[in-house]
N, C-alpha and C. Protein backbone atom coordinates (compact mmCIF):
# COMPACT_ATOMS: atom_id res chain seq x y z
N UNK A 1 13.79 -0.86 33.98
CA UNK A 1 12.35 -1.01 33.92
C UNK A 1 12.02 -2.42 33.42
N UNK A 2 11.03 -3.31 33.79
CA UNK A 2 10.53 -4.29 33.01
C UNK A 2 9.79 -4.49 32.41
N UNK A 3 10.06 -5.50 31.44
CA UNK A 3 9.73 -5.83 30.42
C UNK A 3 7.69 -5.62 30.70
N UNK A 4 7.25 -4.62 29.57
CA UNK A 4 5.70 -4.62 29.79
C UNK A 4 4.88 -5.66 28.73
N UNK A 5 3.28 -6.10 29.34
CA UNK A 5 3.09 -7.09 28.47
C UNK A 5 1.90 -6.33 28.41
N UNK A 6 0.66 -6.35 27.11
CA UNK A 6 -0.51 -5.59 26.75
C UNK A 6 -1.47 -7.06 27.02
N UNK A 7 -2.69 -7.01 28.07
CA UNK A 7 -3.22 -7.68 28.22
C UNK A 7 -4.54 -7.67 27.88
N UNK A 8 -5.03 -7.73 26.74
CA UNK A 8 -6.33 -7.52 25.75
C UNK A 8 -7.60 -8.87 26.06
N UNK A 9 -8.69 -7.95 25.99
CA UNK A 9 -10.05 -8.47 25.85
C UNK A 9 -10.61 -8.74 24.82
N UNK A 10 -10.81 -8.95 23.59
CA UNK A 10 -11.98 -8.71 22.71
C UNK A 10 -13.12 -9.20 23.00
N UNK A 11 -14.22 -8.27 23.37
CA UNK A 11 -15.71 -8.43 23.35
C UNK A 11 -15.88 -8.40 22.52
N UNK A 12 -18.12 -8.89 22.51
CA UNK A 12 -18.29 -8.15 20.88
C UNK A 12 -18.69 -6.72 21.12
N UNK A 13 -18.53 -5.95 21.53
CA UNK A 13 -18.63 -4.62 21.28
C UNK A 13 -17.27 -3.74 21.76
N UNK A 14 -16.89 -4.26 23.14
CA UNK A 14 -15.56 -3.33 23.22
C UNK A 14 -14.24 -4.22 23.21
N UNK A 15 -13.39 -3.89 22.80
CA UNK A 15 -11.88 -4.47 22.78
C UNK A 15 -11.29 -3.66 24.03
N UNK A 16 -10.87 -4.49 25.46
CA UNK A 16 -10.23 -3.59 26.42
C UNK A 16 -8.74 -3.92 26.59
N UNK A 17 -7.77 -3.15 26.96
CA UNK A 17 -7.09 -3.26 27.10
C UNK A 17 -5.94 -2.77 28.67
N UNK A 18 -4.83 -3.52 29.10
CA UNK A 18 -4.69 -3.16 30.15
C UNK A 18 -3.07 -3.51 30.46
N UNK A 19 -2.23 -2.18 30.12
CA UNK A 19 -0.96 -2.76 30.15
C UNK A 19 -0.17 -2.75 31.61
N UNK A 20 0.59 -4.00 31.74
CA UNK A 20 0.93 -4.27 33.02
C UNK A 20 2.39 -4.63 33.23
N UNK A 21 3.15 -4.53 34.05
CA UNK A 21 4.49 -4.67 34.44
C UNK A 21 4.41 -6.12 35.09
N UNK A 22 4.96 -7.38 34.79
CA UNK A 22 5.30 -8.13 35.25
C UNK A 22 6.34 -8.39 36.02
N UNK A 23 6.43 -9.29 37.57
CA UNK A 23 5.93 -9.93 37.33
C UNK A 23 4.87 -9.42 38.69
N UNK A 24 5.11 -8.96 39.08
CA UNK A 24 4.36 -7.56 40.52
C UNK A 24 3.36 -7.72 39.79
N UNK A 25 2.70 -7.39 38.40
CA UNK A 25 1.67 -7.11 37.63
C UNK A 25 1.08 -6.15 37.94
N UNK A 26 2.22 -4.79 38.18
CA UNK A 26 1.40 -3.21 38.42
C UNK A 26 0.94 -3.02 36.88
N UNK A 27 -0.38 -2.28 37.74
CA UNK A 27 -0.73 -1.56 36.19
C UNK A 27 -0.82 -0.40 35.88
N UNK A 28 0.30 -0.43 34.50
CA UNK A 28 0.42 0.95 34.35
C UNK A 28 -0.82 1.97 33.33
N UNK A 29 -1.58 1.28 32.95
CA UNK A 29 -2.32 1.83 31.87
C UNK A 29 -3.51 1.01 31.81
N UNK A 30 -5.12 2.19 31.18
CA UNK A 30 -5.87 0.94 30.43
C UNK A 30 -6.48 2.04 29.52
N UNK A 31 -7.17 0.95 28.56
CA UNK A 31 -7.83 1.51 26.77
C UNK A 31 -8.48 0.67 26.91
N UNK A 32 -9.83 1.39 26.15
CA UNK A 32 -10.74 0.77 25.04
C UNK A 32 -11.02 1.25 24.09
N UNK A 33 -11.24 0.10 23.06
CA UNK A 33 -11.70 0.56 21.65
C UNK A 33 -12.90 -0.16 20.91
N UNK A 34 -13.61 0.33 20.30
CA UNK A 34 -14.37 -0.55 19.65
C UNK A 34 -14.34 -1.77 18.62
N UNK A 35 -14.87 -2.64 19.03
CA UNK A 35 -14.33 -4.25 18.29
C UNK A 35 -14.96 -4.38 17.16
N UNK A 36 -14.65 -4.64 15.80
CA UNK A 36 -14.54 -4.06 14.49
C UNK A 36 -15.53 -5.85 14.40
N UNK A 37 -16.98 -6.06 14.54
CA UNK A 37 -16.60 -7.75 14.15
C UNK A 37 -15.89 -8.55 13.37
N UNK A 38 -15.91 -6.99 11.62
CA UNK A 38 -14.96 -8.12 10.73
C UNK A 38 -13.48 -8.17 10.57
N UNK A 39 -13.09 -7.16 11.75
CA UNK A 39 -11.59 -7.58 11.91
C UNK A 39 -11.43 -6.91 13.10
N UNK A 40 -11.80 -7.75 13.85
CA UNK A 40 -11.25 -7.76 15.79
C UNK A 40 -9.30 -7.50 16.04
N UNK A 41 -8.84 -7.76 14.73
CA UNK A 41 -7.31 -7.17 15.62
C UNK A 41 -7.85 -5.73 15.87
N UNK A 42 -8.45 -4.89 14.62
CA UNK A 42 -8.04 -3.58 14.19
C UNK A 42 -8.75 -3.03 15.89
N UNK A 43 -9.08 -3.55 16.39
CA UNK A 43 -9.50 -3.22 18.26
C UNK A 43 -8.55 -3.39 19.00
N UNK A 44 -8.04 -4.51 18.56
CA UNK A 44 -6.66 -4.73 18.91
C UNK A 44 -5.49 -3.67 18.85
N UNK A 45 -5.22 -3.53 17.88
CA UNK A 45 -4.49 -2.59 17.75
C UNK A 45 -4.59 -1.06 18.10
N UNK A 46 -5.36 -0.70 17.96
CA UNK A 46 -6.49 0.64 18.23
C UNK A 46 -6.48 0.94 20.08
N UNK A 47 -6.32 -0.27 20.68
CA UNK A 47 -6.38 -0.06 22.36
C UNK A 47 -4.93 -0.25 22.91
N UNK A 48 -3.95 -0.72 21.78
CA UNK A 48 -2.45 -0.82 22.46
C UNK A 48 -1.70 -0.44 21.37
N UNK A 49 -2.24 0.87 20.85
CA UNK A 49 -1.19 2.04 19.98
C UNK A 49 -0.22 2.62 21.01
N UNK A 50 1.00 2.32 20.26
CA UNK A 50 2.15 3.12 20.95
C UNK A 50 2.52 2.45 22.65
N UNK A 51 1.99 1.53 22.95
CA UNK A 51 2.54 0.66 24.01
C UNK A 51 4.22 -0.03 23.52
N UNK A 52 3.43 -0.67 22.48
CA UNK A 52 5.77 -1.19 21.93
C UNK A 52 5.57 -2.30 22.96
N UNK A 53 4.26 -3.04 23.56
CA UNK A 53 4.55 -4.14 24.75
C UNK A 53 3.76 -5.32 23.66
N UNK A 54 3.98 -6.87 23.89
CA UNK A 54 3.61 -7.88 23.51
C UNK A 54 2.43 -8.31 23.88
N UNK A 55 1.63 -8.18 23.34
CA UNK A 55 -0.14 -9.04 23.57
C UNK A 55 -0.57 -9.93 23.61
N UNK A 56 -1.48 -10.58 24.63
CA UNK A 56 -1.88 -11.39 25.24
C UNK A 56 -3.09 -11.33 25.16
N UNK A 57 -3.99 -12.19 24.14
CA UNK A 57 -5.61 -11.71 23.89
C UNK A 57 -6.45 -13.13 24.14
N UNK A 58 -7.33 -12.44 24.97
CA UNK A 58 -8.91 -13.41 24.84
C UNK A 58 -10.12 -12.80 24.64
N UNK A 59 -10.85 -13.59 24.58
CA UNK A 59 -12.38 -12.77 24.13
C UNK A 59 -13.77 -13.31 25.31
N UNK A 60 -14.46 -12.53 25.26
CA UNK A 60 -15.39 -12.50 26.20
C UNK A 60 -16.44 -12.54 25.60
N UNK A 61 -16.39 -12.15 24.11
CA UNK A 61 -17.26 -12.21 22.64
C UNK A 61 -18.49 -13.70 23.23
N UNK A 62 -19.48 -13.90 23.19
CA UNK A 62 -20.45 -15.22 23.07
C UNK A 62 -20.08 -15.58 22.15
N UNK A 63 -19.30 -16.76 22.51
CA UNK A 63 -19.35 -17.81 21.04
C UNK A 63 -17.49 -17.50 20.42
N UNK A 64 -17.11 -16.70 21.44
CA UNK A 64 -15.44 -16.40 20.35
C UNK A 64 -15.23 -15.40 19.80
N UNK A 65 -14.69 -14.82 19.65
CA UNK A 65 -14.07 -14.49 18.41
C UNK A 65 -13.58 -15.86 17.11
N UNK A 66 -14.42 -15.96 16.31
CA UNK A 66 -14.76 -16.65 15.36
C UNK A 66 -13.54 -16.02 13.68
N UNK A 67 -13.09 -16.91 12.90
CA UNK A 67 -12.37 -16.30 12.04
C UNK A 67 -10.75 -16.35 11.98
N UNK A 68 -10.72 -15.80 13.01
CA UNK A 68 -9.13 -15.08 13.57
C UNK A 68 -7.88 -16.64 13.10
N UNK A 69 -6.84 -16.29 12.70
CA UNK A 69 -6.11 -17.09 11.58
C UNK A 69 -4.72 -16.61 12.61
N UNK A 70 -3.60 -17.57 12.44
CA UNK A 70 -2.12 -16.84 12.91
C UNK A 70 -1.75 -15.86 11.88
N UNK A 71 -2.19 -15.70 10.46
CA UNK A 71 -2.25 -14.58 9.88
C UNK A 71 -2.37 -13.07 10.39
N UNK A 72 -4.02 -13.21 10.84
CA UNK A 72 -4.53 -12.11 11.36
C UNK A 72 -3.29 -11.59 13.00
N UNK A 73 -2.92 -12.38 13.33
CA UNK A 73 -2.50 -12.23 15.01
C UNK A 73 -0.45 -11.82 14.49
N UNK A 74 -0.32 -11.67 13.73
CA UNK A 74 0.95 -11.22 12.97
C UNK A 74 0.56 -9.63 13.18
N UNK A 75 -0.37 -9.29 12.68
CA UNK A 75 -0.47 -7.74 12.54
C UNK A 75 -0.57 -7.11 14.39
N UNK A 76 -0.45 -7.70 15.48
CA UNK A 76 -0.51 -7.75 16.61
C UNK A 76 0.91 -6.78 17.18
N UNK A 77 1.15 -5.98 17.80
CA UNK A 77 2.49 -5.50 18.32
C UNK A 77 3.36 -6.39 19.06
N UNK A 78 4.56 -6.22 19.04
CA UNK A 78 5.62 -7.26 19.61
C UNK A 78 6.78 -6.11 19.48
N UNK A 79 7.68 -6.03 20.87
CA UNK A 79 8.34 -5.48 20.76
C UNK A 79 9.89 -5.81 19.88
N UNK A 80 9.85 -6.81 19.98
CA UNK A 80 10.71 -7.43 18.71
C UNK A 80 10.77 -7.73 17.57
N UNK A 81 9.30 -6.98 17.10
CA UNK A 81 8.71 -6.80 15.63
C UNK A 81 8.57 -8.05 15.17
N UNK A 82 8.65 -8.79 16.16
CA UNK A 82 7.90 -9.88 15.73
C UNK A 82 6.34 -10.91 16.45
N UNK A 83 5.26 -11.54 16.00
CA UNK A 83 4.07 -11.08 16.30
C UNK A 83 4.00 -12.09 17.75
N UNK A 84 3.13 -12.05 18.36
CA UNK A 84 2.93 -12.56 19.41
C UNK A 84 1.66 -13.19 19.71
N UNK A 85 1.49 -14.39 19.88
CA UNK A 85 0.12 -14.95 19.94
C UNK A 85 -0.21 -15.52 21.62
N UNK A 86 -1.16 -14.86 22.24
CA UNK A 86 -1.49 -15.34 23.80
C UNK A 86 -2.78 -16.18 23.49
């Protein structure tokens, strides 16, 4: 099977999500969750529970997602438990 990657939205109201098989880019899955303004991972995380795939995030938010630190983007899933910044 290959390697899957979690390809995330943050709006300001919904966080979408849409996990996909590279490099074909079938898709196997999609989520949404609601985007937390004062902490947009926890949408993050909340729309690619239990995927175990690496995330790839932009925002559609007016104006950004505003705040967000390589701190915050650590708490992000990575299948190598380690964090992943798109």
């Amino acid at each position: 099977m290959s390697e899957r990657l979690a390809c995330v939205d943050i709006g300001s109201t919904w966080t979408e999500a849409a996990l996909v098989e590279p490099p074909a880019g079938r898709l196997m899955e999609t989520r949404q969750a609601p985007t937390t303004p004062s902490d947009a991972v926890a949408g993050v995380l909340a729309a690619t529970e239990g995927w175990g795939a690496p995330v790839r995030a932009c925002s559609s938010a007016g104006g950004g997602v505003r705040g967000f630190t390589r701190r915050d983007w650590r708490r992000a899933p990575s299948p190598r438990g380690r964090s992943t910044i798109g």
